[in-house]
Protein backbone atom coordinates (compact mmCIF):
# COMPACT_ATOMS: atom_id res chain seq x y z
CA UNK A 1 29.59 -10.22 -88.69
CA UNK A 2 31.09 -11.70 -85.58
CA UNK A 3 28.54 -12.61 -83.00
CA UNK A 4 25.78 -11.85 -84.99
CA UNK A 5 22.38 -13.48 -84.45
CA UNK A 6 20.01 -11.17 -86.25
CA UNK A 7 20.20 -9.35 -88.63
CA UNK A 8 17.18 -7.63 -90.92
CA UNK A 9 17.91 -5.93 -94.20
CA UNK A 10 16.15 -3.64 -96.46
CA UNK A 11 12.80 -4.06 -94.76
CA UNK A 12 9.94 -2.92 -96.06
CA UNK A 13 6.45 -2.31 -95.29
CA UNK A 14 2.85 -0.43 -95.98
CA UNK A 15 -0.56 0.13 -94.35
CA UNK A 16 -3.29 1.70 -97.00
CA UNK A 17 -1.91 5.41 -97.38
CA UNK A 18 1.40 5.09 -94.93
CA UNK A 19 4.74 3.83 -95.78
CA UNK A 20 5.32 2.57 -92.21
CA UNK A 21 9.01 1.06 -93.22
CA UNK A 22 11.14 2.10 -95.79
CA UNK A 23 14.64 0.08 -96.40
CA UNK A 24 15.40 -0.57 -92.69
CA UNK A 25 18.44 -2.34 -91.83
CA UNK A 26 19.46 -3.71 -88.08
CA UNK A 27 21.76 -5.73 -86.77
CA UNK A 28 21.77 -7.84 -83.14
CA UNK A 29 24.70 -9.35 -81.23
CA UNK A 30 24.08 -12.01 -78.98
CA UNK A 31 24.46 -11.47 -75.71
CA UNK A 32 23.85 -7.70 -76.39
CA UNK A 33 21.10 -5.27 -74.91
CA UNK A 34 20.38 -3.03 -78.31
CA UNK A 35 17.81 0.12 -77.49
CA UNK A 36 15.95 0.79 -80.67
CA UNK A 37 14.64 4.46 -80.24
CA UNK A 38 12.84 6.57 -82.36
CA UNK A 39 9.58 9.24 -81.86
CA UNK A 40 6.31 7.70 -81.67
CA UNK A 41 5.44 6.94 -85.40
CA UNK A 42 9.37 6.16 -86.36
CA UNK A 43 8.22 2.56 -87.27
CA UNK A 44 10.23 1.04 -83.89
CA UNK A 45 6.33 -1.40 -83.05
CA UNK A 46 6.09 -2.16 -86.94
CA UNK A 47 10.15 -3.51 -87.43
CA UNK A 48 9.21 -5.46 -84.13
CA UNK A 49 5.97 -6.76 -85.63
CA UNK A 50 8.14 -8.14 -89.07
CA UNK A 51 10.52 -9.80 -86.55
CA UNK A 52 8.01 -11.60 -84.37
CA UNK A 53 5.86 -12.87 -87.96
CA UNK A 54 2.70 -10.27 -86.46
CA UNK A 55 3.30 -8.35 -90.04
CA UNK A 56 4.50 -9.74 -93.41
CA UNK A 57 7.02 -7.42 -94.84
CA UNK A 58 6.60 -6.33 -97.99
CA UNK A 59 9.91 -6.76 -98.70
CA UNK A 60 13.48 -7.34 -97.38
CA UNK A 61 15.39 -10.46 -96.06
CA UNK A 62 15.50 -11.43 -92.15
CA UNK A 63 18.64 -13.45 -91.35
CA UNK A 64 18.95 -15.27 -87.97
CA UNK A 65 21.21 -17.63 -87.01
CA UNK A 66 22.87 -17.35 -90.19
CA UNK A 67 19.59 -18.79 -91.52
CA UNK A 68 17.90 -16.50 -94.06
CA UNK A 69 14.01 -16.17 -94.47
CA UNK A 70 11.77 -13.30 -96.60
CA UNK A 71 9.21 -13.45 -93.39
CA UNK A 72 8.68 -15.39 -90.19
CA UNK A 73 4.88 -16.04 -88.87
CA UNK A 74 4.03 -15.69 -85.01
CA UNK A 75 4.51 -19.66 -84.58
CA UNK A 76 7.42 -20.02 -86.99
CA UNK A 77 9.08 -17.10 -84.53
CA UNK A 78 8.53 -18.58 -81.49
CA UNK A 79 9.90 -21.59 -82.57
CA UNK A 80 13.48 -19.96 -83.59
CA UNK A 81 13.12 -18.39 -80.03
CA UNK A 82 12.25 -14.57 -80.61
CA UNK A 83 9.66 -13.06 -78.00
CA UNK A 84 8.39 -10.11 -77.37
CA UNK A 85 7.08 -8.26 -74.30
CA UNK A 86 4.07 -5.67 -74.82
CA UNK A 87 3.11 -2.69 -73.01
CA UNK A 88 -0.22 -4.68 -72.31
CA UNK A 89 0.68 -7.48 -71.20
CA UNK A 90 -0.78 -10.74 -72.43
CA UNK A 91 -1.42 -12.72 -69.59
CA UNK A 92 -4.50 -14.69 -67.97
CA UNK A 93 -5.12 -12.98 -65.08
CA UNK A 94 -7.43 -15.75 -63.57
CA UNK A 95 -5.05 -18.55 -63.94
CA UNK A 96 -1.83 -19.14 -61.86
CA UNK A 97 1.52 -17.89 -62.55
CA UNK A 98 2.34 -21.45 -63.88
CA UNK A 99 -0.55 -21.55 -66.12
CA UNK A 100 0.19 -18.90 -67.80
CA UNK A 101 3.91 -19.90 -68.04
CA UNK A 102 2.72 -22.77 -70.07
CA UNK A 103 0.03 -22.18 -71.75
CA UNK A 104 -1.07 -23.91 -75.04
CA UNK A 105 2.26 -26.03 -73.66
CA UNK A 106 0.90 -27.96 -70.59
CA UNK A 107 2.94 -30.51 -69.46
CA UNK A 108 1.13 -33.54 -69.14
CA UNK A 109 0.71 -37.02 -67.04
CA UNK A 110 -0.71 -39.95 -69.13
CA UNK A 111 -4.33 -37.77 -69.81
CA UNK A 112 -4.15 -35.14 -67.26
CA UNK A 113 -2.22 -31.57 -66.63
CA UNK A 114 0.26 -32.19 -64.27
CA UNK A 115 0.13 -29.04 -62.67
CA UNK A 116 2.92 -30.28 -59.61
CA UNK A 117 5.48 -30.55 -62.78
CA UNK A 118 4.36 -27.25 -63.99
CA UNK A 119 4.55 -25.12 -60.76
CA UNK A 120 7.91 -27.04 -60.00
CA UNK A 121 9.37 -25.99 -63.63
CA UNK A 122 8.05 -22.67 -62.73
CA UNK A 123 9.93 -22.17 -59.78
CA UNK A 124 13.22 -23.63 -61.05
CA UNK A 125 12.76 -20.46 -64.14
CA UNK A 126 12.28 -18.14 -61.37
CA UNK A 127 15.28 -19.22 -59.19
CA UNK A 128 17.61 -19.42 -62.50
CA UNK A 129 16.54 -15.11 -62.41
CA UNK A 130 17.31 -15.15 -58.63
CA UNK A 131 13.28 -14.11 -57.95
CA UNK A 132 11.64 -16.04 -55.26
CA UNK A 133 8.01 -16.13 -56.38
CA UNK A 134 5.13 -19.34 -55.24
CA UNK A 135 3.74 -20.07 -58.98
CA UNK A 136 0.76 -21.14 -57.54
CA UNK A 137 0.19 -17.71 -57.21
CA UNK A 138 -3.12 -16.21 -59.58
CA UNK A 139 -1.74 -13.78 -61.49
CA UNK A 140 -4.59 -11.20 -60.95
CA UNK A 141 -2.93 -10.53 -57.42
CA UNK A 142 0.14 -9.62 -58.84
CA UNK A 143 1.58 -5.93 -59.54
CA UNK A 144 2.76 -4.51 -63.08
CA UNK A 145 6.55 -6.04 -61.73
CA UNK A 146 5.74 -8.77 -60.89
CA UNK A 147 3.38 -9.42 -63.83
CA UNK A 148 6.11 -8.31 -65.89
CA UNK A 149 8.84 -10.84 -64.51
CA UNK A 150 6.45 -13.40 -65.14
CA UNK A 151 6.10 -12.60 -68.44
CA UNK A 152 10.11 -12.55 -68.76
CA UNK A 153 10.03 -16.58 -67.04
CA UNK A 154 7.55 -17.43 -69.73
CA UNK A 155 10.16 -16.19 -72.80
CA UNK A 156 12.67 -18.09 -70.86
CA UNK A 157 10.74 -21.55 -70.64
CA UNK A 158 10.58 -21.18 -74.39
CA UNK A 159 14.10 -20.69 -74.49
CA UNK A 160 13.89 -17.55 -76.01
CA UNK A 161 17.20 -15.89 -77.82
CA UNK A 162 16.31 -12.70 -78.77
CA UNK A 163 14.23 -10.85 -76.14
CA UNK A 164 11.80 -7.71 -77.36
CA UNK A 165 11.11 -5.39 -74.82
CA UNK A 166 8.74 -2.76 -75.31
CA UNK A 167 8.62 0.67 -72.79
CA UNK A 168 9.15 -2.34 -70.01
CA UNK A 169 9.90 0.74 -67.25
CA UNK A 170 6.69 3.06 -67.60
CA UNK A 171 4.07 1.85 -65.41
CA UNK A 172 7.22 1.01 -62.76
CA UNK A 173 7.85 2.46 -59.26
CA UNK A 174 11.85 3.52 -59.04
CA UNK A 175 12.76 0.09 -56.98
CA UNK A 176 10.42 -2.06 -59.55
CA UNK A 177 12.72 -0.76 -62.10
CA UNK A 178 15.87 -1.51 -60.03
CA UNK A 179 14.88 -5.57 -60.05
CA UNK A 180 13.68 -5.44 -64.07
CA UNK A 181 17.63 -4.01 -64.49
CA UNK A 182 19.18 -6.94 -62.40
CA UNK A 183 17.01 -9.29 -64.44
CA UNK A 184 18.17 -7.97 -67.73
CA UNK A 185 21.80 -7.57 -67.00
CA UNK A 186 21.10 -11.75 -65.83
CA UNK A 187 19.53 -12.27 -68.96
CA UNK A 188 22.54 -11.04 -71.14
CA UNK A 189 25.04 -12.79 -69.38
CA UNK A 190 22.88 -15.95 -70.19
CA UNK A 191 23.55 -15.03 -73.96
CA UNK A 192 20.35 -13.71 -74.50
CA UNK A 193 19.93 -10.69 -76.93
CA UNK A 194 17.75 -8.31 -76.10
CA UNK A 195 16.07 -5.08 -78.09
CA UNK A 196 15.35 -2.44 -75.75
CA UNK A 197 12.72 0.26 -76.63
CA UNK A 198 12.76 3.10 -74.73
CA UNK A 199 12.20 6.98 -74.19
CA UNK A 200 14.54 7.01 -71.33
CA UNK A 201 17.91 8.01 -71.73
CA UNK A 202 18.61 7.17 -68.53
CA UNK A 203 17.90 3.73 -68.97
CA UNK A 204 19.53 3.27 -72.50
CA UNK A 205 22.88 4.44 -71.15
CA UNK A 206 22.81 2.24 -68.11
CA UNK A 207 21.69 -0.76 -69.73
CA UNK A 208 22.58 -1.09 -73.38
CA UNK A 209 25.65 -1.70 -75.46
CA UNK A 210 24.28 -0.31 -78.77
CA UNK A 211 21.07 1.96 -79.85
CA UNK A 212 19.51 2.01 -83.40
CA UNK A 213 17.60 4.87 -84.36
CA UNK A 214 14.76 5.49 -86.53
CA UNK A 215 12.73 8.11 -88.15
CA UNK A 216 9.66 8.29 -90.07
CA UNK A 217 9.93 5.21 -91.29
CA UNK A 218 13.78 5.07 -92.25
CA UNK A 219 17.03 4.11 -90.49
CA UNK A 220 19.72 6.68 -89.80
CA UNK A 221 22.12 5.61 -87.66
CA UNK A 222 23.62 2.56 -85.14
CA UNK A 223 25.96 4.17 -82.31
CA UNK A 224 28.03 2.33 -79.63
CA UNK A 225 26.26 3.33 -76.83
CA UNK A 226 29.80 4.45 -75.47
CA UNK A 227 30.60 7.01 -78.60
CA UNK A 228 27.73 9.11 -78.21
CA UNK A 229 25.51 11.37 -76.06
CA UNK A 230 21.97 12.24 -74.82
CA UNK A 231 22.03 15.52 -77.27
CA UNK A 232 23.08 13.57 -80.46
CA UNK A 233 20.61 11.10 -79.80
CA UNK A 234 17.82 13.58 -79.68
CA UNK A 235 19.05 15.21 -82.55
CA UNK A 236 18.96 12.03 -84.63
CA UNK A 237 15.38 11.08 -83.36
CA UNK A 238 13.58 14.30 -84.47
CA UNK A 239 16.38 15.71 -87.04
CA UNK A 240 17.26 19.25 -85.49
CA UNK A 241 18.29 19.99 -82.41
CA UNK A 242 16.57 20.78 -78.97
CA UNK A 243 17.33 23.56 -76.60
CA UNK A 244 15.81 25.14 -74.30
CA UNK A 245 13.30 22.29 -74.18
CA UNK A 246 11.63 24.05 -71.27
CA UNK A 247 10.33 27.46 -70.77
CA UNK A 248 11.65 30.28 -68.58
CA UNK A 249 10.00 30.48 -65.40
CA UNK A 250 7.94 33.37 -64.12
CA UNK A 251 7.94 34.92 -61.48
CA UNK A 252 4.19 35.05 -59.44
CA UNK A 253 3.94 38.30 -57.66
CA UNK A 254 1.44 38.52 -54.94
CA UNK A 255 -0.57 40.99 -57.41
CA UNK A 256 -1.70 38.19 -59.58
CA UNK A 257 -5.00 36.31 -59.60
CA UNK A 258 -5.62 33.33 -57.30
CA UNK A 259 -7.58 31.16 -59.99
CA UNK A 260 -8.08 28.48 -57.94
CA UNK A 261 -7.62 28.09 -54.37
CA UNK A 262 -8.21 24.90 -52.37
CA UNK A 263 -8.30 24.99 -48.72
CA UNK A 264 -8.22 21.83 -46.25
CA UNK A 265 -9.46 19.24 -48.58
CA UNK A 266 -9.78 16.04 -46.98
CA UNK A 267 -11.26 12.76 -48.19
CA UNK A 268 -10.01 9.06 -47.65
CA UNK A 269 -6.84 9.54 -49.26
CA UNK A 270 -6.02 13.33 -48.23
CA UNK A 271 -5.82 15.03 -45.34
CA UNK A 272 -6.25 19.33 -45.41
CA UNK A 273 -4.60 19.78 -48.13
CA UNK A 274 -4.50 23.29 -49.41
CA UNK A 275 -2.82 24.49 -52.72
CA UNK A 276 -3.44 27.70 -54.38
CA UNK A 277 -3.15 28.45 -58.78
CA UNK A 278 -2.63 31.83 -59.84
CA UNK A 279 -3.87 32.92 -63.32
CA UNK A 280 -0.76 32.37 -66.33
CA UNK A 281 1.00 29.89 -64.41
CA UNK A 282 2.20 26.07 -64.47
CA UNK A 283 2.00 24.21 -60.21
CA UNK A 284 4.08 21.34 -60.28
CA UNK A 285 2.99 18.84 -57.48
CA UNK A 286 5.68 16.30 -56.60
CA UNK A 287 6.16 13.39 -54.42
CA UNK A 288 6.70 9.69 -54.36
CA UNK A 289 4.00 7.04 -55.94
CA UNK A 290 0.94 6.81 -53.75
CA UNK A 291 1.57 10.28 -52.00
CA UNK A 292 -2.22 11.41 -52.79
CA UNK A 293 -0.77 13.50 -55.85
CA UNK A 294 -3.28 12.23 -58.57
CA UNK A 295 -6.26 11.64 -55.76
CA UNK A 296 -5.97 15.22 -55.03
CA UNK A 297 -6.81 16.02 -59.01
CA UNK A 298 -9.55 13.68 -58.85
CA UNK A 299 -11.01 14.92 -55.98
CA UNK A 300 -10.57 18.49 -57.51
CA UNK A 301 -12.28 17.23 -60.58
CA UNK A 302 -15.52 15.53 -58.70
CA UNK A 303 -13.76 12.18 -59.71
CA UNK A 304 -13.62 11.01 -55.44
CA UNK A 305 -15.90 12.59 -52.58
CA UNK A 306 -14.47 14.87 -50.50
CA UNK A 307 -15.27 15.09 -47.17
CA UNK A 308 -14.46 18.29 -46.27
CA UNK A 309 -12.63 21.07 -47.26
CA UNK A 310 -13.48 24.23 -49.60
CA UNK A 311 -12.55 24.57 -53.53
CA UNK A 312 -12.33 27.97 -54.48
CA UNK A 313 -12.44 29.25 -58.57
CA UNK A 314 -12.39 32.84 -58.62
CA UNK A 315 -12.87 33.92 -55.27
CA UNK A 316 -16.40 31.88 -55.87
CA UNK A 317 -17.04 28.58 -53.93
CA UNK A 318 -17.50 25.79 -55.62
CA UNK A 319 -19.31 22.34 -54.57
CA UNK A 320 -18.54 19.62 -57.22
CA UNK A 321 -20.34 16.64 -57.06
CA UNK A 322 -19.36 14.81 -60.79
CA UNK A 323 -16.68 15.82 -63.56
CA UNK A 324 -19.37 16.91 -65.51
CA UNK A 325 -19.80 19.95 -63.25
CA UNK A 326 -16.06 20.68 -63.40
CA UNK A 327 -16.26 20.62 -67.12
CA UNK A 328 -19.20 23.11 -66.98
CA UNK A 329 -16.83 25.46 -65.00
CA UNK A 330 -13.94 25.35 -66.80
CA UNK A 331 -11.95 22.87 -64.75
CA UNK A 332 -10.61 20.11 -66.90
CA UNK A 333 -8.19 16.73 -66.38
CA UNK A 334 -5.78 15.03 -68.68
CA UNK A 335 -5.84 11.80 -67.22
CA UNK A 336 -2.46 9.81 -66.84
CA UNK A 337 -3.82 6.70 -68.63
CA UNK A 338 -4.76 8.82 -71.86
CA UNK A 339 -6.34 5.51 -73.42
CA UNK A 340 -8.70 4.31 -70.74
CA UNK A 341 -9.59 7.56 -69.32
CA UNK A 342 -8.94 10.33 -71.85
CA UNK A 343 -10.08 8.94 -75.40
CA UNK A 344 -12.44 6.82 -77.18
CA UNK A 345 -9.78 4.80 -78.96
CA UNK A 346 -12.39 3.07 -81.54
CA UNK A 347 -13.85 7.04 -82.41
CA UNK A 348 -12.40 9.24 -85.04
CA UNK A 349 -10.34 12.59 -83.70
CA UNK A 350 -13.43 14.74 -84.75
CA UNK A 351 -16.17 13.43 -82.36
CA UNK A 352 -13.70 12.49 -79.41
CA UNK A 353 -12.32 16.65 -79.66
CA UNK A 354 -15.87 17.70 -79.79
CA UNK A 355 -18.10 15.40 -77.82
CA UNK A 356 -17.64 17.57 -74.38
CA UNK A 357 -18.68 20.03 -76.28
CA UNK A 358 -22.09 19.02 -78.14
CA UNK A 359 -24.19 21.01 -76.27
CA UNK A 360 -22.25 24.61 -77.04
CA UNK A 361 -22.22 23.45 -80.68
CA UNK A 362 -25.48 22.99 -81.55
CA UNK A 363 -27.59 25.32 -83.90
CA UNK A 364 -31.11 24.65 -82.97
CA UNK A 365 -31.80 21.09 -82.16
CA UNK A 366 -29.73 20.48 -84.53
CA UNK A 367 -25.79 19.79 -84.06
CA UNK A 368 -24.12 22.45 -86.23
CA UNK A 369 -21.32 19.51 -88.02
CA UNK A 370 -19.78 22.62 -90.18
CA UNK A 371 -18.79 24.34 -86.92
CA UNK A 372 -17.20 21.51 -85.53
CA UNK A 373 -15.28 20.82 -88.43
CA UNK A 374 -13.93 24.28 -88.35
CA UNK A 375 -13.25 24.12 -84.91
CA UNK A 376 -11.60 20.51 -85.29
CA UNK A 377 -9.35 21.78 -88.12
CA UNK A 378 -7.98 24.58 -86.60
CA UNK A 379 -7.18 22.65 -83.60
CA UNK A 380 -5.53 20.19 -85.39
CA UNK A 381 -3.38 22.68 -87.08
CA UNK A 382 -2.55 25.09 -84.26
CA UNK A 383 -1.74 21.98 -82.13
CA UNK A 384 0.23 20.02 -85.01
CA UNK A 385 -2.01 16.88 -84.42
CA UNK A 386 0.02 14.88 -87.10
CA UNK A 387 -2.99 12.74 -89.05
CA UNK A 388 -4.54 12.29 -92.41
CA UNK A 389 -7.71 13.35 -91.32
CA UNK A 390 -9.55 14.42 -88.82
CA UNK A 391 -11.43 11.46 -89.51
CA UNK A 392 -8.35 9.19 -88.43
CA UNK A 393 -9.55 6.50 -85.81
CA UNK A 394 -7.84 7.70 -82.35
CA UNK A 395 -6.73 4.43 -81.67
CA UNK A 396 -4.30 4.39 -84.83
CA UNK A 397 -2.37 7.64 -83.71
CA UNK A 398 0.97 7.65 -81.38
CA UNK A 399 1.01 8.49 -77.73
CA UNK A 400 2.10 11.91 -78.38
CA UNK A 401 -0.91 12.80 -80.90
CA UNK A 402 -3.21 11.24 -78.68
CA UNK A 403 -2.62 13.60 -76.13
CA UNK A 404 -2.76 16.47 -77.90
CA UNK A 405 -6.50 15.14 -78.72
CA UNK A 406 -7.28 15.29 -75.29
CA UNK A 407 -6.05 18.64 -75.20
CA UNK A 408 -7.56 19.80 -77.87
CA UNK A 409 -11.16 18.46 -76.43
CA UNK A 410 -10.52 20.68 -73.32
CA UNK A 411 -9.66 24.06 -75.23
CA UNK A 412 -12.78 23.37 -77.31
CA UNK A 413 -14.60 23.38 -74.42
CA UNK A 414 -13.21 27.07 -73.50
CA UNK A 415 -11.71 25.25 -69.89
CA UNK A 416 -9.40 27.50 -68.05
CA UNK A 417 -8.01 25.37 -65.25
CA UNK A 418 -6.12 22.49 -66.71
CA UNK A 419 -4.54 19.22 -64.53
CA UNK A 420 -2.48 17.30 -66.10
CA UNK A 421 -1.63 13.96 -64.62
CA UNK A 422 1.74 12.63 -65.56
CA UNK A 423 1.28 14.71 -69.49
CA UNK A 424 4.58 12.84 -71.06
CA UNK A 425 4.38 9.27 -69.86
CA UNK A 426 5.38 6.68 -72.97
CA UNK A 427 6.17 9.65 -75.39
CA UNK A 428 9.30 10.12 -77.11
CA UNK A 429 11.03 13.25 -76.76
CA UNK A 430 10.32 15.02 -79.85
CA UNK A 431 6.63 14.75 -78.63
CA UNK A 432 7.59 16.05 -75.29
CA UNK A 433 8.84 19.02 -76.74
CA UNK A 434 5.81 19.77 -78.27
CA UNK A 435 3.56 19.05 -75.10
CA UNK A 436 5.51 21.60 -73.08
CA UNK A 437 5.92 24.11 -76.03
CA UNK A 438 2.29 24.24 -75.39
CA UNK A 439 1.89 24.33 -71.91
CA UNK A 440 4.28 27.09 -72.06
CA UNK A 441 1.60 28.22 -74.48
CA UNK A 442 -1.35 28.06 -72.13
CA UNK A 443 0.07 29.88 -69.88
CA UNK A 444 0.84 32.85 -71.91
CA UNK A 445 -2.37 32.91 -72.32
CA UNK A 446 -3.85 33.12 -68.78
CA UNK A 447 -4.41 29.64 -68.17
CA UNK A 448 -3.99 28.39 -65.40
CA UNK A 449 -1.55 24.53 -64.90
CA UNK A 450 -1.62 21.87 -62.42
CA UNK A 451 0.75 19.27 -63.39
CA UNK A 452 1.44 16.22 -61.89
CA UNK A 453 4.70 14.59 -62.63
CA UNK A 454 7.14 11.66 -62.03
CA UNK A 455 9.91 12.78 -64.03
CA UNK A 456 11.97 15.13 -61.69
CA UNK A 457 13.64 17.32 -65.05
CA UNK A 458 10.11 18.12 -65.86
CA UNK A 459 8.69 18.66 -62.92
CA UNK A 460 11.15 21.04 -61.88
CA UNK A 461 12.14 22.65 -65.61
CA UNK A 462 8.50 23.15 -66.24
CA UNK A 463 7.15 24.52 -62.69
CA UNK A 464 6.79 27.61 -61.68
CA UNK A 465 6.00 27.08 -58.45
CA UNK A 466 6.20 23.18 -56.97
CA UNK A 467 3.67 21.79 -53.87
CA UNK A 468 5.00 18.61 -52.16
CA UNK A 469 2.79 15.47 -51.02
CA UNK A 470 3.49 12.77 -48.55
CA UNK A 471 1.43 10.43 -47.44
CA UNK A 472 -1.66 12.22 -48.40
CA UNK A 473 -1.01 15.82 -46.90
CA UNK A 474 1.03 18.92 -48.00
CA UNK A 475 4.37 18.08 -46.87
CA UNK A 476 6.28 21.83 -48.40
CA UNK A 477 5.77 24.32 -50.90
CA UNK A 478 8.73 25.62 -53.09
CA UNK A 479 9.37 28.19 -55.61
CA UNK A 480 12.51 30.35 -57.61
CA UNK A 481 16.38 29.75 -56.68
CA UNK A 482 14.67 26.88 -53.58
CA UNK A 483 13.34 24.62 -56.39
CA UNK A 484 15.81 21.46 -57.07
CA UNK A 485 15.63 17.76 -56.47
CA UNK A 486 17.17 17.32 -53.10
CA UNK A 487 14.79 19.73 -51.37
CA UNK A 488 11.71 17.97 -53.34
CA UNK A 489 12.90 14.45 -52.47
CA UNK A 490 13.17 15.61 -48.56
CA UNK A 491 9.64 16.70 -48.86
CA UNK A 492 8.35 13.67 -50.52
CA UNK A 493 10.12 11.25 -48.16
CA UNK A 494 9.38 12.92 -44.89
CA UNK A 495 5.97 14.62 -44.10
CA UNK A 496 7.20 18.14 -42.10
CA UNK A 497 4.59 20.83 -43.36
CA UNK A 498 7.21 23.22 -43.47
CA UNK A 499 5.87 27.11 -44.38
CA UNK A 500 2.54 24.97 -45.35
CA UNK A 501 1.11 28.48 -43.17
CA UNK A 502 1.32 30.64 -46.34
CA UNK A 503 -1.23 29.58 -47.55
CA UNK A 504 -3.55 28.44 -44.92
């Protein structure tokens, strides 16, 4: 094929019980951005993993360069120049920009690292991106970006043709994702190739000239990125199509129960901020990153101190000291970073579902393990948990599934106040689907939603009602026909306290 560089056919690979890839065939252009897209689980990491020599395919041919090899190694990969950017990063973060740049590659002076030669190669790398950055620079004191960029100069120093970057937008602000573009578009018109994955359709129809999509394991289809759509896409990710991917909203008469109602809470990151949660209903709270949105669930949740200010559950005061008394009331968070903060990645999905909720499942002294496998199994199945068994270590399952574990931990525990702190970041959209589907779900049943989101579609499609944050205080309060994104960007980019007395 013209311009080809890569191209990998009839791959094939499998884990102990999964067929992870099953006769996969892509193709890369050089020069070209190519998004490779797929639900968690499609086998996008594992295709990656035959291509950088981290897996051995079981079978297939990879073809670069019009060279043609049954597997690469990690080393053997490098040295054709194929990298590949994680989510978790793999830097050093107590050695300088430039030491990390070269590592296990130090340039040298008779016996001795000549760091000089180093941090002046370094800076020539970041010019050639246009980024003005000091590579003496330790690259614990850098940000996600800027971490990220210097992970890009690194693939770049090793003359790197084919570029893999994985979800390189989620933990971005808006304008860190605006310099990551201008660095890939500089990249490409270098003549470097680069496979994009992402969730975002947004960025795949900026950015990239083709998209390959997989599912469960098995190619279906290569599109020019020009002859095809947002809905087509979605419908060849999960195989059926999506509508009405959020739910109605309701409408909150002043008849219903106040669940929760927070009055003038103040701590070192908020100042009297006052919100109130009716029973059967989802509150959206928007605003821009560092607004005070997710320090306001963590202060809720006995995470941070609060200095003053009242929390209110049922008309009944409430003086939280420690998450463990919010659990015991029925006031639960799903953190943002799911992995750190909501799971125990090494435990199995049994114990990390019912460890909050030991104490209620005990017969005796004893720990009644029948009644938590019933309980397990049945969440598993009502919350289509997709796993082997519920003895499947958490770590192994996709962002999606590991959500719904956290989930599922909380309605064991009987919790009726649920905050959820960004619940869709790094999950593709099939999985989405199912997170709001039951949301929507919760809330039919009385439960009461905070959500905290990022992603203006879902904060406004799956809102009923929509608080606004600036710079740590309540800066408006929508709801109905007033809820859309120019009225919630006002809020979150000028602090007003407009009709703020409603509720005071």
């Amino acid at each position: 094929m013209k311009n080809t560089i890569l191209e990998l056919h009839n791959i094939n690979k499998s884990f102990p019980g999964v067929k992870a890839l099953s006769n996969v065939n892509f193709t890369l252009r050089k020069g070209e951005v190519h998004a490779l897209m797929g639900e968690n689980g499609a086998g996008k990491s594992t295709l990656m993993k035959v291509l950088t020599g981290v897996n051995k395919p079981d079978a297939g041919l990879i073809k670069f360069e019009n060279q043609e090899y049954k597997s690469f190694d990690i080393i053997q990969s490098e040295k054709l120049g194929i990298s590949m950017i994680y989510q978790e990063l793999n830097l050093i973060p107590y050695l300088t920009i430039a030491e990390n740049i070269f590592l296990a590659r130090e340039l040298k002076k008779k016996f001795t690292i000549d760091k000089r030669k180093m941090n002046a190669e370094a800076k020539q790398l970041f010019q050639r991106l246009g980024v003005e950055i000091d590579p003496t620079v330790t690259v614990k004191n850098l940000n996600i970006a800027l971490q990220q960029i210097v992970e890009i100069v690194k693939a770049v120093s090793k003359n790197v043709k084919v570029l893999v970057m994985d979800e390189p937008t989620a933990p971005l602000t808006n304008d860190e994702v605006e310099l990551l573009f201008v660095l890939v578009e500089k990249l490409k018109a270098d003549g470097v190739s680069i496979i994009y994955i992402s969730h975002r359709m947004d960025e795949i129809f900026r950015l990239c000239d083709r998209v390959t999509v997989l599912r469960d394991g098995q190619y279906v289809e290569t599109k020019e990125i020009s002859k095809t759509n947002k809905d087509e896409l979605i419908r060849l990710m999960v195989g059926r199509d999506i509508t009405n991917q959020y739910p109605p909203r309701i409408e909150v008469t002043s008849n219903t129960k106040v669940a929760l109602k927070v009055r003038n809470l103040t701590n070192e990151k908020l100042k009297n901020v006052s919100i109130d949660v009716k029973k059967g209903e989802i509150v959206g709270i928007g605003g821009l990153v560092g607004a005070g949105r997710t320090e306001l669930l963590r202060a809720i949740y006995g995470v941070d101190k609060i200095y003053s200010g009242t929390i209110q559950k049922d008309n009944i005061d409430l003086h939280i000291k420690h998450p463990s008394e919010a659990i015991h009331l029925g006031i639960v968070l799903v953190p943002e970073d799911r992995k750190q903060q909501g799971l125990l990645l090494e435990m199995n999905i049994k114990d990390n579902i019912s460890l909050p909720s030991l104490k209620d499942l005990k017969k005796g002294l004893v720990i009644n393990q029948r009644k938590i496998q019933v309980e397990v199994k049945e969440l598993i199945k009502s919350l289509s948990i997709k796993t082997p068994s519920m003895n499947q270590i958490s770590k192994n399952l996709s962002g999606g599934n590991q959500q719904k574990v956290v989930i599922a931990k909380w309605l064991l525990s009987q919790a009726d106040i649920l905050m959820f702190d960004e619940p869709t970041r790094g999950i593709d959209v099939g999985a989405k689907y199912e997170i709001y589907s039951l949301m929507n779900k919760l809330k039919n049943e009385g439960k009461s939603i905070i959500m905290v989101s990022s992603d203006m579609p879902e904060l406004i499609g799956m809102s009923d009602r929509i608080y606004v944050m600036c710079e740590g205080q309540m800066s408006g309060h929508i709801m109905g026909e007033d809820i859309n994104q120019e009225k919630i960007l006002e809020l979150a980019s000028n602090y007003t306290n407009p009709a703020m007395k409603a509720i005071n």
